[in-house]
N, C-alpha and C. Protein backbone atom coordinates (compact mmCIF):
# COMPACT_ATOMS: atom_id res chain seq x y z
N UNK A 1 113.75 148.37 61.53
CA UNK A 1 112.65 147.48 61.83
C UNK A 1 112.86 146.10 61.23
N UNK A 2 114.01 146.27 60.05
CA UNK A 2 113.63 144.31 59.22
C UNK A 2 114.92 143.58 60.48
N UNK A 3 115.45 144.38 60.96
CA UNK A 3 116.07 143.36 61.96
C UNK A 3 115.64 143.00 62.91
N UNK A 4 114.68 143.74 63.64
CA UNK A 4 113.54 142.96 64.76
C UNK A 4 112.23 141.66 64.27
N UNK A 5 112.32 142.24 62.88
CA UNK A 5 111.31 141.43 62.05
C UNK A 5 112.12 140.03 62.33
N UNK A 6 113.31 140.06 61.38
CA UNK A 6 114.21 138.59 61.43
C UNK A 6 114.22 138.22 62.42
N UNK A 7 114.21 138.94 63.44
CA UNK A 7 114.62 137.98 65.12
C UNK A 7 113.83 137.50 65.57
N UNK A 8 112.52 138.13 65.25
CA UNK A 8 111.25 137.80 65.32
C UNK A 8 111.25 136.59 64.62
N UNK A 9 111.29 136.37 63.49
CA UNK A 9 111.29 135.10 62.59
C UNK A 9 112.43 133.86 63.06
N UNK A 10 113.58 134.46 63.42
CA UNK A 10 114.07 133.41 64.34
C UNK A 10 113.46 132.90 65.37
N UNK A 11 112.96 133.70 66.42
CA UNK A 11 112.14 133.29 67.37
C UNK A 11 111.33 132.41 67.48
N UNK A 12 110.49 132.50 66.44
CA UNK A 12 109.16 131.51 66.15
C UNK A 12 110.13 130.60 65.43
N UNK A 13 110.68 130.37 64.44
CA UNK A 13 111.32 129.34 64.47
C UNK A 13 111.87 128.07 65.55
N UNK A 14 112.45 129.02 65.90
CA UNK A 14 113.31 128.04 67.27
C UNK A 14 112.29 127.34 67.77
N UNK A 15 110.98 128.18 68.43
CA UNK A 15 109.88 127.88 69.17
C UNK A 15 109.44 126.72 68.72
N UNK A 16 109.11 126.75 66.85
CA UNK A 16 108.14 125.74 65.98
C UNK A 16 109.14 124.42 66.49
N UNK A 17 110.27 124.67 66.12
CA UNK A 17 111.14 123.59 66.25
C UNK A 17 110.88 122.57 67.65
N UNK A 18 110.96 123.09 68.62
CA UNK A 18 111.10 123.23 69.88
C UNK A 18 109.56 122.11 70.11
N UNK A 19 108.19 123.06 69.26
CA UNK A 19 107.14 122.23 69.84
C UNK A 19 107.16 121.17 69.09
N UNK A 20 107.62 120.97 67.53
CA UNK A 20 107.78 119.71 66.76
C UNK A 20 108.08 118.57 68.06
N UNK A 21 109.83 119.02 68.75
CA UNK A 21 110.45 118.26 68.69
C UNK A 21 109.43 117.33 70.52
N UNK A 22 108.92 118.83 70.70
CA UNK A 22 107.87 118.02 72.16
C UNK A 22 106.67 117.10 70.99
N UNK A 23 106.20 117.22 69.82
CA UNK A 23 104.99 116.39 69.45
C UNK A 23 105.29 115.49 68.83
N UNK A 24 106.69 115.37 68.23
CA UNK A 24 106.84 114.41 67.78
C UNK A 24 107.70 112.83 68.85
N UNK A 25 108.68 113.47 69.34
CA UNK A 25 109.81 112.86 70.33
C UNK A 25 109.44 113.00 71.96
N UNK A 26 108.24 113.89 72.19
CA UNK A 26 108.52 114.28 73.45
C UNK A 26 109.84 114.49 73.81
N UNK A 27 110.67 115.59 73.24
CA UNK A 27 111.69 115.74 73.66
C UNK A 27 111.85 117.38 73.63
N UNK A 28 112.28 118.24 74.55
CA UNK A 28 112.24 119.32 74.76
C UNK A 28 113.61 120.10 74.82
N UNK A 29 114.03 120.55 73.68
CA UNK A 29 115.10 121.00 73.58
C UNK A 29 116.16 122.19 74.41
N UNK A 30 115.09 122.99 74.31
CA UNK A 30 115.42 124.52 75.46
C UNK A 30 115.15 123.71 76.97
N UNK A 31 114.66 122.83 77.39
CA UNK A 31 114.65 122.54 78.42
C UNK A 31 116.35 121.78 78.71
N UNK A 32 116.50 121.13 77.39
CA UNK A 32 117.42 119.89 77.69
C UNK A 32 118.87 121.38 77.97
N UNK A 33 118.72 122.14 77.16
CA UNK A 33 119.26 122.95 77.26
C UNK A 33 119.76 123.65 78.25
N UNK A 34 119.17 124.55 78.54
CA UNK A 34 119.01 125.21 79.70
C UNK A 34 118.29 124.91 81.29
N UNK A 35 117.86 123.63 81.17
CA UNK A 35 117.25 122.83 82.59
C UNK A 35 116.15 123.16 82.50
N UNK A 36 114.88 122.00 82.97
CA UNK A 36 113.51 122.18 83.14
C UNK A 36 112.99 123.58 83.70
N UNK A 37 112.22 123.95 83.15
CA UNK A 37 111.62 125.38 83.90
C UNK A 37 112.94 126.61 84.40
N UNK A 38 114.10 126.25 84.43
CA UNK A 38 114.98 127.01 84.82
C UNK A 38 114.94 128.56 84.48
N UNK A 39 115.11 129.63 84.72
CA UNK A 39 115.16 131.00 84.61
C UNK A 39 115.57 131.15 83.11
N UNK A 40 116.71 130.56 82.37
CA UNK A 40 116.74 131.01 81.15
C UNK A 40 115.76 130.41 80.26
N UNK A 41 115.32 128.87 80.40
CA UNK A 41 114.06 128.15 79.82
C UNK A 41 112.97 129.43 79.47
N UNK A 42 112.91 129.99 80.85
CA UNK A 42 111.45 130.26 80.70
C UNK A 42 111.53 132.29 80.27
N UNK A 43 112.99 132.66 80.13
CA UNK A 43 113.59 133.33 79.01
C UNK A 43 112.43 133.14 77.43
N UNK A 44 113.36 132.39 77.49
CA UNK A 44 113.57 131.78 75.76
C UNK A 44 111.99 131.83 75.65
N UNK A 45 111.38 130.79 76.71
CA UNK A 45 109.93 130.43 76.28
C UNK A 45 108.91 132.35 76.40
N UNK A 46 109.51 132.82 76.81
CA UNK A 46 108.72 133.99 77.12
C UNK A 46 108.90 134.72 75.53
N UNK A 47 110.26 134.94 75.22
CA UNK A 47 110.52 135.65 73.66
C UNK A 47 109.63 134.94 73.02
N UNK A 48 109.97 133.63 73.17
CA UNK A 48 109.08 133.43 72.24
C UNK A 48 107.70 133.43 71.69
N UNK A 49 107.34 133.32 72.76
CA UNK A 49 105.46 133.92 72.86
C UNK A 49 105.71 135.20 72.50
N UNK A 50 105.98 136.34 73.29
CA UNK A 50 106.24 137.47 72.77
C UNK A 50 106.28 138.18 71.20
N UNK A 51 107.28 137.09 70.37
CA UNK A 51 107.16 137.18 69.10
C UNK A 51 106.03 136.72 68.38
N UNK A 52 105.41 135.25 68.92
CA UNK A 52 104.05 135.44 68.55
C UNK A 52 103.39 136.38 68.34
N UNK A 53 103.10 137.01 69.59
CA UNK A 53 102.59 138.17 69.50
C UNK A 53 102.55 139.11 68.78
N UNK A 54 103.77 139.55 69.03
CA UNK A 54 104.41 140.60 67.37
C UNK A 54 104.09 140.36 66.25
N UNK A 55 104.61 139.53 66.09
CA UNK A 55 103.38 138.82 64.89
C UNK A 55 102.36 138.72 64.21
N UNK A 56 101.61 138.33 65.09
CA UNK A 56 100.22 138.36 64.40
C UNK A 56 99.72 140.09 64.96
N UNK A 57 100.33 140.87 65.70
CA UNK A 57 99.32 142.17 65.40
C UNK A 57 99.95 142.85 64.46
N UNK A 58 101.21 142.47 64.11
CA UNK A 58 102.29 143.88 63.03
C UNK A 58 101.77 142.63 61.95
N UNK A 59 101.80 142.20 61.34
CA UNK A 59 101.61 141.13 60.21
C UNK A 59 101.13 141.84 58.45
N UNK A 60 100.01 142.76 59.00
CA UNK A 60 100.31 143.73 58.09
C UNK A 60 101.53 144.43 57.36
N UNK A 61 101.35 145.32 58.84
CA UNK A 61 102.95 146.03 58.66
C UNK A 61 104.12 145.60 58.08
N UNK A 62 104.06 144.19 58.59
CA UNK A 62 105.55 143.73 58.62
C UNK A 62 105.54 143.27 56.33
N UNK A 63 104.60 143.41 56.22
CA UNK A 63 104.21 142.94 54.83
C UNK A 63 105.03 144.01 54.26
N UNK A 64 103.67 145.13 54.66
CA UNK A 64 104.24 146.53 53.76
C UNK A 64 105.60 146.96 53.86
N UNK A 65 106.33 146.62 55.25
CA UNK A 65 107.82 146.90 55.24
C UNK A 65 108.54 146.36 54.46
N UNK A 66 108.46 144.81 53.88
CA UNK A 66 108.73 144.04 52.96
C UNK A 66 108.31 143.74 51.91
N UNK A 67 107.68 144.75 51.31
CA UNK A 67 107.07 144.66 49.74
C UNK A 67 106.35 143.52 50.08
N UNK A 68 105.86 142.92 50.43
CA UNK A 68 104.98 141.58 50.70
C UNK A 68 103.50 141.56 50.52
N UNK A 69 102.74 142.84 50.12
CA UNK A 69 101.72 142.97 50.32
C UNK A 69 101.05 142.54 49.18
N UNK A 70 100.31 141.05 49.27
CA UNK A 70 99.52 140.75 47.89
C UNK A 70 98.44 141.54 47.23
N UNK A 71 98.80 141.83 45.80
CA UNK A 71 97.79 142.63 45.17
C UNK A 71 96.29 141.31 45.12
N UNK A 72 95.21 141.66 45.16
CA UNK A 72 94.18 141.01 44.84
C UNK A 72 94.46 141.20 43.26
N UNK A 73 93.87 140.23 42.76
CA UNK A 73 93.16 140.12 40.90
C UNK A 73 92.24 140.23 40.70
C-alpha cells in the first residue's frame, strides 16, 4: 500500500505544480506536453483527480499506515 500512497503523492504533486504553473504563468505544462486536451493530457489530468480522491477519503488510513497519526495532548 506505501507504494500506491507515494504515487499518489506524486500525482498531486505534478497536478499542484501543473495548476501553479496555469495561476501563476498561464502556462500549462501537461498540455505543452502532451498537446491541448489530447488523449494522454486528459490521462494525466484524470490520475490526477483520481488521486485527489484517494486522498482525501483514505487520509486517515494512509496516516495509520505511516505512523502519522497525531496523538491529541
Amino acid at each position: 500500500m506505501k507504494t500506491l500512497d507515494v504515487t499518489i503523492a506524486i500525482l498531486l504533486v505534478v497536478g499542484g505544480l501543473n495548476w501553479g504553473l496555469v495561476g501563476l504563468l498561464n502556462f500549462d505544462l501537461v498540455a505543452a506536453i502532451f498537446g491541448p486536451m489530447s488523449a494522454l493530457s486528459r490521462i494525466v489530468y484524470s490520475l490526477v483527480g483520481l488521486a485527489a480522491i484517494y486522498q482525501a477519503i483514505s487520509w486517515k488510513a494512509i496516516q495509520r499506515r505511516w505512523g502519522l497519526a497525531f496523538a491529541t495532548r
